[in-house]
C-alpha atoms as a PDB file:
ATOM      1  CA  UNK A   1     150.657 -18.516 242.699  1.00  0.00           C
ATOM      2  CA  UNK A   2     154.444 -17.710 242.781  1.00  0.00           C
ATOM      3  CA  UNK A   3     155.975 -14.216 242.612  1.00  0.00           C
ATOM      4  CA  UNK A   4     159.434 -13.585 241.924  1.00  0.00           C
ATOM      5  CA  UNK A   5     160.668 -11.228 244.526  1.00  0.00           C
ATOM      6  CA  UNK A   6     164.359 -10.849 244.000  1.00  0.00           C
ATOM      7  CA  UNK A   7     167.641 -12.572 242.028  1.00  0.00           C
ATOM      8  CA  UNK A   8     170.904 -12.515 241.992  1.00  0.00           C
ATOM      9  CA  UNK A   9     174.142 -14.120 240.720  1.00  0.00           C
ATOM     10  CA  UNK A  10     175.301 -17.034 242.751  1.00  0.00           C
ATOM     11  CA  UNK A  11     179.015 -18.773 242.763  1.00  0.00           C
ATOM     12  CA  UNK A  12     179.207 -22.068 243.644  1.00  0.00           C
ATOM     13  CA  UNK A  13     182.162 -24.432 243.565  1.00  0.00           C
ATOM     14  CA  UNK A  14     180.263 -25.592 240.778  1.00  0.00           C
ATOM     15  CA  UNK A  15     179.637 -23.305 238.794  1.00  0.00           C
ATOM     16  CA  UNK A  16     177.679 -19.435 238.363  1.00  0.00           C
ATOM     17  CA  UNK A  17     174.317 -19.902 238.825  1.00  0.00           C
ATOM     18  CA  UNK A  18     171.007 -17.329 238.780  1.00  0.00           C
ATOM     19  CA  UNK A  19     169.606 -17.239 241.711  1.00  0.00           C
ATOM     20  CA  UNK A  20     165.869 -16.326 241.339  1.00  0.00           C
ATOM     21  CA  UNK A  21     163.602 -16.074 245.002  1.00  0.00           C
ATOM     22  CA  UNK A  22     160.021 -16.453 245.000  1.00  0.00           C
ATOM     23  CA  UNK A  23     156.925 -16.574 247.237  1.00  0.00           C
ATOM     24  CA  UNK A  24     153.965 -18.219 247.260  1.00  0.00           C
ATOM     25  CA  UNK A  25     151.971 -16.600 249.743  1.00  0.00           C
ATOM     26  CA  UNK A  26     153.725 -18.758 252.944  1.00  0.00           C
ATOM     27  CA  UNK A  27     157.159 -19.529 252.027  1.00  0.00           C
ATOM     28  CA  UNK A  28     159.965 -18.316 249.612  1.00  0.00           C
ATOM     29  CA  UNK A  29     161.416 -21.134 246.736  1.00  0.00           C
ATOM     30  CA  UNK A  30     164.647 -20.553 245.522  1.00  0.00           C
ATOM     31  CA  UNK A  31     165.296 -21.775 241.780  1.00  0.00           C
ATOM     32  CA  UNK A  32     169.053 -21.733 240.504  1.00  0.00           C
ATOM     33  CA  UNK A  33     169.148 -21.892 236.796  1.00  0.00           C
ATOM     34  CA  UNK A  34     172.260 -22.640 234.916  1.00  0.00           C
ATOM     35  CA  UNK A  35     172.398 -21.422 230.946  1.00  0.00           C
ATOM     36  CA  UNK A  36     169.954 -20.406 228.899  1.00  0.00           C
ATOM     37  CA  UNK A  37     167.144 -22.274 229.675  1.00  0.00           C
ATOM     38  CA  UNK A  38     163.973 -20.385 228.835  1.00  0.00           C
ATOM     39  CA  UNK A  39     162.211 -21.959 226.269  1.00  0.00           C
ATOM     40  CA  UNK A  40     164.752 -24.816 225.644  1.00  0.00           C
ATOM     41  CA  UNK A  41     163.773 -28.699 225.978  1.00  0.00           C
ATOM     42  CA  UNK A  42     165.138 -31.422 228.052  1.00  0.00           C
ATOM     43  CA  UNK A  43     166.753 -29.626 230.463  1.00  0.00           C
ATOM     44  CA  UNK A  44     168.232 -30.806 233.565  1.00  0.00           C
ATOM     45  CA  UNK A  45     166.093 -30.301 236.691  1.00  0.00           C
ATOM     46  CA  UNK A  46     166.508 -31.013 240.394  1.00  0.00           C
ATOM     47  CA  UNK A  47     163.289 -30.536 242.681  1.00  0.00           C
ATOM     48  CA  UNK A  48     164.763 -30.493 246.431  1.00  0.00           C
ATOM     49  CA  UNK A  49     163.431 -30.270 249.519  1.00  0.00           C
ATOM     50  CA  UNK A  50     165.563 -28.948 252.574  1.00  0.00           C
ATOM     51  CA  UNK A  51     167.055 -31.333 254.555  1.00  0.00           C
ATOM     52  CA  UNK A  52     168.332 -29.331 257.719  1.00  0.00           C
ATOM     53  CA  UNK A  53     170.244 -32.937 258.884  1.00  0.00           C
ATOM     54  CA  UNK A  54     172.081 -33.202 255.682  1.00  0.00           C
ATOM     55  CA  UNK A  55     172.429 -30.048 254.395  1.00  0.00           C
ATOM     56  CA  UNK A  56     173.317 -27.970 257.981  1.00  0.00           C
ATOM     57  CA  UNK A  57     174.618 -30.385 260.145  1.00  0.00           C
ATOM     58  CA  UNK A  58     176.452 -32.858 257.477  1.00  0.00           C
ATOM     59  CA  UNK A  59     174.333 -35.948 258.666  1.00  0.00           C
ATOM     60  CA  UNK A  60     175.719 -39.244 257.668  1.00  0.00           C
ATOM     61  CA  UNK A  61     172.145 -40.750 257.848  1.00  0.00           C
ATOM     62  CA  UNK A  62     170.571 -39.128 255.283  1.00  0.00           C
ATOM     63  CA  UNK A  63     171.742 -38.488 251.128  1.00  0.00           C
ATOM     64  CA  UNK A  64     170.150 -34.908 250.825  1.00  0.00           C
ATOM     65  CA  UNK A  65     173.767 -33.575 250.363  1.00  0.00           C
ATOM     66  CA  UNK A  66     174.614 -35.982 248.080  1.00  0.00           C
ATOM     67  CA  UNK A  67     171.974 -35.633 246.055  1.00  0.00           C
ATOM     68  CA  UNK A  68     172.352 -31.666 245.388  1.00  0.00           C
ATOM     69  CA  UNK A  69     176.078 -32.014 245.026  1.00  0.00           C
ATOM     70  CA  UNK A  70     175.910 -34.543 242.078  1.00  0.00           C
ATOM     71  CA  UNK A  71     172.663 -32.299 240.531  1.00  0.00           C
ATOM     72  CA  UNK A  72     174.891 -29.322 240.484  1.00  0.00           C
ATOM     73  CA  UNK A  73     177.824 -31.349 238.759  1.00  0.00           C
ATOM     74  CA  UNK A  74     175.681 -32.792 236.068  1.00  0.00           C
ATOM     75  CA  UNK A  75     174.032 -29.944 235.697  1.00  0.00           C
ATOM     76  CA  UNK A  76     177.503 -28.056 235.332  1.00  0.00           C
ATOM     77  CA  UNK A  77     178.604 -30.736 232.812  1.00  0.00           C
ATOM     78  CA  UNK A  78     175.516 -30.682 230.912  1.00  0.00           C
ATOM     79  CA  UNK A  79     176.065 -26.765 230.792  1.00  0.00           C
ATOM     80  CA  UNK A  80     172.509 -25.606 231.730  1.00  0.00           C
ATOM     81  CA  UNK A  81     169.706 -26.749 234.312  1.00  0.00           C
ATOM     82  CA  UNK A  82     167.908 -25.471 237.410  1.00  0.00           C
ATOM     83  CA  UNK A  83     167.563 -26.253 240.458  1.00  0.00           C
ATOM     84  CA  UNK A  84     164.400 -25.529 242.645  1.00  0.00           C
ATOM     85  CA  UNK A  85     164.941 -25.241 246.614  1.00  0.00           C
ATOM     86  CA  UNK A  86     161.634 -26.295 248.719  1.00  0.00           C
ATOM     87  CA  UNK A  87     161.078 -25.217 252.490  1.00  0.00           C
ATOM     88  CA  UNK A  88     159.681 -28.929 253.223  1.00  0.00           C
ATOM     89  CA  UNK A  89     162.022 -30.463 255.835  1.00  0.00           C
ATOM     90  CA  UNK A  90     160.884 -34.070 256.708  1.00  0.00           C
ATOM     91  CA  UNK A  91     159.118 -34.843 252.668  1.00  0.00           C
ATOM     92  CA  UNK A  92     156.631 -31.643 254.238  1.00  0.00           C
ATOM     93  CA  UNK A  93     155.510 -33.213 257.520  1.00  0.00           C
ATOM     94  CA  UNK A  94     158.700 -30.503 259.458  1.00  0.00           C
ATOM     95  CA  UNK A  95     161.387 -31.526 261.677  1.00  0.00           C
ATOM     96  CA  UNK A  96     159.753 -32.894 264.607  1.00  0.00           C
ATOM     97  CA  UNK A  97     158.478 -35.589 262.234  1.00  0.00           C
ATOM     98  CA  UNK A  98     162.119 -35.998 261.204  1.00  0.00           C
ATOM     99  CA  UNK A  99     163.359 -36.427 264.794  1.00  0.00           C
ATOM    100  CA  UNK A 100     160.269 -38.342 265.923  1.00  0.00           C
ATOM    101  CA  UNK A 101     161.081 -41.152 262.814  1.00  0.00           C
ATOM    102  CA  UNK A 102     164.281 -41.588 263.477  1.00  0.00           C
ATOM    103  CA  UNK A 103     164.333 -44.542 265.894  1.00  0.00           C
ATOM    104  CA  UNK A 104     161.838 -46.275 263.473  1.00  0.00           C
ATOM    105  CA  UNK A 105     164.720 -45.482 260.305  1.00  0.00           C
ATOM    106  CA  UNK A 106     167.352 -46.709 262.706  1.00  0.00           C
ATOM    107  CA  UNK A 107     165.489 -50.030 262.907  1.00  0.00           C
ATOM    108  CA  UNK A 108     165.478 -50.686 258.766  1.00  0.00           C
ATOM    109  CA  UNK A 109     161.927 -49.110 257.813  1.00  0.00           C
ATOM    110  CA  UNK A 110     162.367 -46.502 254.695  1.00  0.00           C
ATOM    111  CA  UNK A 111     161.875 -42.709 255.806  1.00  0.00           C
ATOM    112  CA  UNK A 112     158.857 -42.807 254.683  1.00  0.00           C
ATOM    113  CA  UNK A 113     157.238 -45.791 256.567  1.00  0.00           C
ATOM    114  CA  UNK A 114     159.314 -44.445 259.749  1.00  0.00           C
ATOM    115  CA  UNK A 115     157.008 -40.830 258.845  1.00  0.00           C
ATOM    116  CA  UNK A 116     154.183 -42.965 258.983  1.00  0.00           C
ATOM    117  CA  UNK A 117     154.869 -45.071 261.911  1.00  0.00           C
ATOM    118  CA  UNK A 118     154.986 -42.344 264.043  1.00  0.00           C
ATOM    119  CA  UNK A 119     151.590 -40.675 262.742  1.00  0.00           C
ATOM    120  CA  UNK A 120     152.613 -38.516 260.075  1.00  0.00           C
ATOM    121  CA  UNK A 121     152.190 -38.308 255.921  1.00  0.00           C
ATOM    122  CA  UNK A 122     155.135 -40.557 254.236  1.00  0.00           C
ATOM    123  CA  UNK A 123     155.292 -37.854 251.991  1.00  0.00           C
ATOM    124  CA  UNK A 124     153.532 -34.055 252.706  1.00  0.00           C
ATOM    125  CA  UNK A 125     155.442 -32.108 249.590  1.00  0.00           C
ATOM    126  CA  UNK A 126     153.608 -30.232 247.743  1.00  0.00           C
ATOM    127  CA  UNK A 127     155.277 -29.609 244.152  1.00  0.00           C
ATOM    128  CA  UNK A 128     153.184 -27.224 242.730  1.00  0.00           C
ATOM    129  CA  UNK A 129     155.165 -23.905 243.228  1.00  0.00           C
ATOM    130  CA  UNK A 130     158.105 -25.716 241.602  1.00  0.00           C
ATOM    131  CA  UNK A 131     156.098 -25.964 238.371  1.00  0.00           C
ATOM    132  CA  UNK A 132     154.561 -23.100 238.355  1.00  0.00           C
ATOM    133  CA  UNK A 133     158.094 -21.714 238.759  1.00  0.00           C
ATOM    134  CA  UNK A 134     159.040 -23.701 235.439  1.00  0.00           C
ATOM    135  CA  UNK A 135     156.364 -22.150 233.549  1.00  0.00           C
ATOM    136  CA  UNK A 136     157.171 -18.629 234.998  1.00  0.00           C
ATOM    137  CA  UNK A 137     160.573 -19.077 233.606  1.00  0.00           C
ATOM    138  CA  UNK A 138     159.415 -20.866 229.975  1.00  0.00           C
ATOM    139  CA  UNK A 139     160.939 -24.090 230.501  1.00  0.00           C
ATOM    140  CA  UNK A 140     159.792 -26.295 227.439  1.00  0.00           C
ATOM    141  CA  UNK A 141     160.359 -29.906 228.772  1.00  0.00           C
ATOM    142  CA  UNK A 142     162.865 -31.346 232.090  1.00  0.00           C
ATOM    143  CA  UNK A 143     164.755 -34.003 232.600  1.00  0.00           C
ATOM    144  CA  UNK A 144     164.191 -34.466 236.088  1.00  0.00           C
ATOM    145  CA  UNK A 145     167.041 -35.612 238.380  1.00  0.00           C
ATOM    146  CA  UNK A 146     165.281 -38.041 240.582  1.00  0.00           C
ATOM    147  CA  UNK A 147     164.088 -41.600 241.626  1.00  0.00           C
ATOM    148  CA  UNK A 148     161.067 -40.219 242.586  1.00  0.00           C
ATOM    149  CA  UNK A 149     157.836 -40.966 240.442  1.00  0.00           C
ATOM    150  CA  UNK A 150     155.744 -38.649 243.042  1.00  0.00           C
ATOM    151  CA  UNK A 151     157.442 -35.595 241.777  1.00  0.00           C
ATOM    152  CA  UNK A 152     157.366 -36.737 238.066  1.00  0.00           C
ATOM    153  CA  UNK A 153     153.432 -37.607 238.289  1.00  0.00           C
ATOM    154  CA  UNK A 154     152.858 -34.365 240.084  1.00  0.00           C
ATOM    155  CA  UNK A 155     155.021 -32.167 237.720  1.00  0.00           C
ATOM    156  CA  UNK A 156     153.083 -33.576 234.463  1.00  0.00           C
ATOM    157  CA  UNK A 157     149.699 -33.397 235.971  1.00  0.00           C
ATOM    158  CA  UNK A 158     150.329 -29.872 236.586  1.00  0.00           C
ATOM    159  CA  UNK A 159     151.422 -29.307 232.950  1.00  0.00           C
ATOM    160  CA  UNK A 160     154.838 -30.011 232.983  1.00  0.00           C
ATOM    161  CA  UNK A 161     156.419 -32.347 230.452  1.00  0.00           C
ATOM    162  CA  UNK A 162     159.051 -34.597 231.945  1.00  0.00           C
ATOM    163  CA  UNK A 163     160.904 -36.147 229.395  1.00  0.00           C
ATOM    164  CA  UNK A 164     162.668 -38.519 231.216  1.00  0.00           C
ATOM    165  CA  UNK A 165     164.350 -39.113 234.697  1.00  0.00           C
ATOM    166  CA  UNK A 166     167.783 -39.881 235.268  1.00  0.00           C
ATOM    167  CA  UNK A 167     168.846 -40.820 239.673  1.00  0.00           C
ATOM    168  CA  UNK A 168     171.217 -38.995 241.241  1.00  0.00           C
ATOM    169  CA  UNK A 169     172.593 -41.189 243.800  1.00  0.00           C
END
């Protein structure tokens, strides 16, 4: 169960966005919410999990950056949309994982066979405070901003309609 602790107004170069922090119990989830999206349909959503590589240290072997930057533009564009910020560095399995994979990346496996080669989950996440966080806020129905049909099975079997996925890569 999620409880919002504290929120805020947020300026990004793109765009003003609501900051809302919550905690589950172990770890705090940021959602940024664009508009007036309580109780509106189709909206534009971005699940993400941190990606201390691409995000901190401006990897050039990894798309996390990408990836938020063009979910904040089409959210901008589209005028409305959130954005929900999971603590889950290496898809949930942590860092070391990350830097323990690597060589096995470097040599053509996906990230997530390279997780698995070196004895870890190819993908830990755990996506249920991020829709419990949509309900908390009253979002009717996302469009989810992903290639990912892990996070679109998850979110519907835990009551979240996805209406429809659209990459961001």
């Amino acid at each position: 169960m999620v409880i919002k602790i504290a929120e805020t107004t947020l300026h990004t170069k793109y765009g003003i966005y609501h900051e809302q922090l919550y905690y589950n119990g172990q770890k705090e989830i940021i959602a940024l919410t664009m508009g007036d999206i309580a109780g509106a349909e189709n909206v534009l959503c971005r699940i993400h999990s941190s990606c201390i590589h691409g995000h901190n240290f401006n990897s050039i072997e990894c798309d996390c950056r990408e990836q938020m930057e063009m979910s904040q533009q089409l959210i901008e564009k589209a005028g409305r949309g959130i954005i929900i910020w999971l603590d889950q560095e290496g898809k949930g399995n942590g860092h070391y994982a990350l830097l323990k994979s690597i060589e096995y990346k470097r040599k053509g496996l996906s990230q997530a066979d390279a997780y698995e080669a070196v004895g870890f989950n190819k993908d830990a996440r755990d996506f249920t405070s991020a829709a419990e966080i949509l309900t908390d806020i009253g979002v009717k129905s996302i469009r989810m901003l992903t290639d990912n049909p892990k996070k679109v099975e998850t979110l519907a079997r835990l009551g979240i309609e996805v209406v429809g996925t659209m990459p961001v890569q």
